[in-house]
C-alpha atoms as a PDB file:
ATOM      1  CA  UNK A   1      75.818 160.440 106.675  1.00  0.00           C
ATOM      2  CA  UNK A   2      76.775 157.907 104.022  1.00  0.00           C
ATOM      3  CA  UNK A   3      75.297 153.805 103.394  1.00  0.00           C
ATOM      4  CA  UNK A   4      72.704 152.440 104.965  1.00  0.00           C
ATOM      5  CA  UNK A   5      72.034 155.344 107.216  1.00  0.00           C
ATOM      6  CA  UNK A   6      72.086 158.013 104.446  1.00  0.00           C
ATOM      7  CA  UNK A   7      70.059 155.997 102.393  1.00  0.00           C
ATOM      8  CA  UNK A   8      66.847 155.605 105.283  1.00  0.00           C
ATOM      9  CA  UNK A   9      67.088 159.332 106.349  1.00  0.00           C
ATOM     10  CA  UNK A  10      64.390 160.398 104.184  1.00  0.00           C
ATOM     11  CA  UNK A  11      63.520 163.587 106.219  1.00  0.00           C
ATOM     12  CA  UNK A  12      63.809 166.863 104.098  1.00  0.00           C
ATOM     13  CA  UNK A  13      62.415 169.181 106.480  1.00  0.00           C
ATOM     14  CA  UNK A  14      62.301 170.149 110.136  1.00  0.00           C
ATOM     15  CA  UNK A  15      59.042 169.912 110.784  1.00  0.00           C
ATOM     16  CA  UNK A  16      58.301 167.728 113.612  1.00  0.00           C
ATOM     17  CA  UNK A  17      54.706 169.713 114.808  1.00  0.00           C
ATOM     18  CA  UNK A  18      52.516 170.320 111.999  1.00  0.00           C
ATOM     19  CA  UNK A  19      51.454 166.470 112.066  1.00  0.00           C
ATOM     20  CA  UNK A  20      51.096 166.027 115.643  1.00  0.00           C
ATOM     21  CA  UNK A  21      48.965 169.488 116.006  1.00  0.00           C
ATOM     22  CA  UNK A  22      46.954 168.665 113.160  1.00  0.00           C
ATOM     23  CA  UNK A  23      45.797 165.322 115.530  1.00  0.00           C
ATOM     24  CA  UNK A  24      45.583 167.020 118.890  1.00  0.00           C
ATOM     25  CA  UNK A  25      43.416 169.453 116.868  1.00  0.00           C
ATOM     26  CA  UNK A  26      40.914 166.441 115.590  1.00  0.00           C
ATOM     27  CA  UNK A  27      40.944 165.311 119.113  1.00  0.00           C
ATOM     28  CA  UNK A  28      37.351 165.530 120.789  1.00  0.00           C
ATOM     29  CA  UNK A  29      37.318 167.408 124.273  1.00  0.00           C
ATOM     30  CA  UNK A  30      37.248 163.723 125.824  1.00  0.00           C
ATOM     31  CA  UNK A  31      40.169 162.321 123.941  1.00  0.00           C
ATOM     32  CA  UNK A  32      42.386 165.370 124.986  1.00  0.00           C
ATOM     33  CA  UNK A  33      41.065 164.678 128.100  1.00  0.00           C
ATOM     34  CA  UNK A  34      42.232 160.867 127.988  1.00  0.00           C
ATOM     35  CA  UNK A  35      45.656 162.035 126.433  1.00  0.00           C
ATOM     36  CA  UNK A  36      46.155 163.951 128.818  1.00  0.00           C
ATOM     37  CA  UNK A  37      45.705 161.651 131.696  1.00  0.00           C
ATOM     38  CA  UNK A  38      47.414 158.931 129.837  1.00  0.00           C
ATOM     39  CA  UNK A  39      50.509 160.955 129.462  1.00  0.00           C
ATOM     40  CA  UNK A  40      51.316 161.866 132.949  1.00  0.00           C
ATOM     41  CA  UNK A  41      50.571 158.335 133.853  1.00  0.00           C
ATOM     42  CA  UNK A  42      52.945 156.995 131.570  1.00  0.00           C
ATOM     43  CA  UNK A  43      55.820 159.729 132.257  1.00  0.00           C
ATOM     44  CA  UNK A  44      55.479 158.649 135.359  1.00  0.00           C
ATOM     45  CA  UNK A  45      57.920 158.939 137.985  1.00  0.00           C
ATOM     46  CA  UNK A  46      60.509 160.458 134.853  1.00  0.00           C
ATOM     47  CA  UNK A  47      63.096 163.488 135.993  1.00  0.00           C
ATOM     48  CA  UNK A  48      61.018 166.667 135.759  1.00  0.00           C
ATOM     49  CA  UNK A  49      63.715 167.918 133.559  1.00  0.00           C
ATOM     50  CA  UNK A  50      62.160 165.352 130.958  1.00  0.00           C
ATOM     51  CA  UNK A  51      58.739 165.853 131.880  1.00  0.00           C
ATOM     52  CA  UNK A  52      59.148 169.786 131.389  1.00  0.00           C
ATOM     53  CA  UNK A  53      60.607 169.338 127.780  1.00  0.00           C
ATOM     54  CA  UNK A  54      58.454 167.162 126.519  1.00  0.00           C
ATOM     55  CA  UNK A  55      55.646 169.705 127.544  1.00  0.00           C
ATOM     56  CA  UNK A  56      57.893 172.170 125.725  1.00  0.00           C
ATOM     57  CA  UNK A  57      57.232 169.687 122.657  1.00  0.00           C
ATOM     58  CA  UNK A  58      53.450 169.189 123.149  1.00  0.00           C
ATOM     59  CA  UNK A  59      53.637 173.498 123.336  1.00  0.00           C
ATOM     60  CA  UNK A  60      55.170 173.385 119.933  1.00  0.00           C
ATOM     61  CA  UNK A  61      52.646 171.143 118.292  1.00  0.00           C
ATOM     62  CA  UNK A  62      49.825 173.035 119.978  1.00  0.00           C
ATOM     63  CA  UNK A  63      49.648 175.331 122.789  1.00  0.00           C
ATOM     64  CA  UNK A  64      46.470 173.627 124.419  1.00  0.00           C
ATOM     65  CA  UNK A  65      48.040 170.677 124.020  1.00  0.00           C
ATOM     66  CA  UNK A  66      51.081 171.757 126.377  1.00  0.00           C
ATOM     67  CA  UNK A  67      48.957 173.239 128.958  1.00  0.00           C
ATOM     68  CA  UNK A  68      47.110 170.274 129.130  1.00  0.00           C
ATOM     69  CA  UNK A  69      50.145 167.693 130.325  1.00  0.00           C
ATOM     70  CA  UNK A  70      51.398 170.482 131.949  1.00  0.00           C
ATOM     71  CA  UNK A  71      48.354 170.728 134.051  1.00  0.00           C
ATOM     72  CA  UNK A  72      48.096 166.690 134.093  1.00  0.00           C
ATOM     73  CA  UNK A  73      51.586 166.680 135.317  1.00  0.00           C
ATOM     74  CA  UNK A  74      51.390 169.652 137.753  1.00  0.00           C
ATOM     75  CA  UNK A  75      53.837 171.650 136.490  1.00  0.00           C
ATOM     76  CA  UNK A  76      53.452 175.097 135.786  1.00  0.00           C
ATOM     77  CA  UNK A  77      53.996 176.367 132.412  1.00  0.00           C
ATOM     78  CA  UNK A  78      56.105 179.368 134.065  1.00  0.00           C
ATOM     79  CA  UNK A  79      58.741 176.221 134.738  1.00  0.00           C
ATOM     80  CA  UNK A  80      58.665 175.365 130.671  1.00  0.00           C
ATOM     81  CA  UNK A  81      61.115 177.484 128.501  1.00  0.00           C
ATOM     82  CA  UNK A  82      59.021 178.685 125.525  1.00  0.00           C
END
């Protein structure tokens, strides 16, 4: 990457699931709850494909956290690649 571009992409790492587990972690049981809910209601009427990987993501961040929108979206986690 080079200008503008280079100059913004201040990301040194690949760590993209420390943060977010960190806050699913700080969550009380009712504001998993609410995520949870809020998720599935957003995603929608989104391809499953999309729905299943962004599971995948929640998994990475925290494995409670990708059961849960799995379970909000009713999919099984035996459909999510691990």
């Amino acid at each position: 990457m080079e200008g503008a571009a280079d100059h913004w992409n201040h990301r040194t790492d690949d760590d993209y699931y420390s943060q977010p587990g960190k806050l699913f972690r700080m969550m009380s049981e009712e504001q998993k709850k609410a995520l949870f809910g809020n998720t599935a209601r957003a995603m929608g009427d989104a391809p499953k494909e999309i729905k299943v990987r962004h599971i995948g993501n929640c998994f990475k961040a925290d494995p409670a956290y990708g059961q849960g929108v799995a379970e909000a979206l009713g999919i099984p986690m035996s459909d999510v690649p691990k």
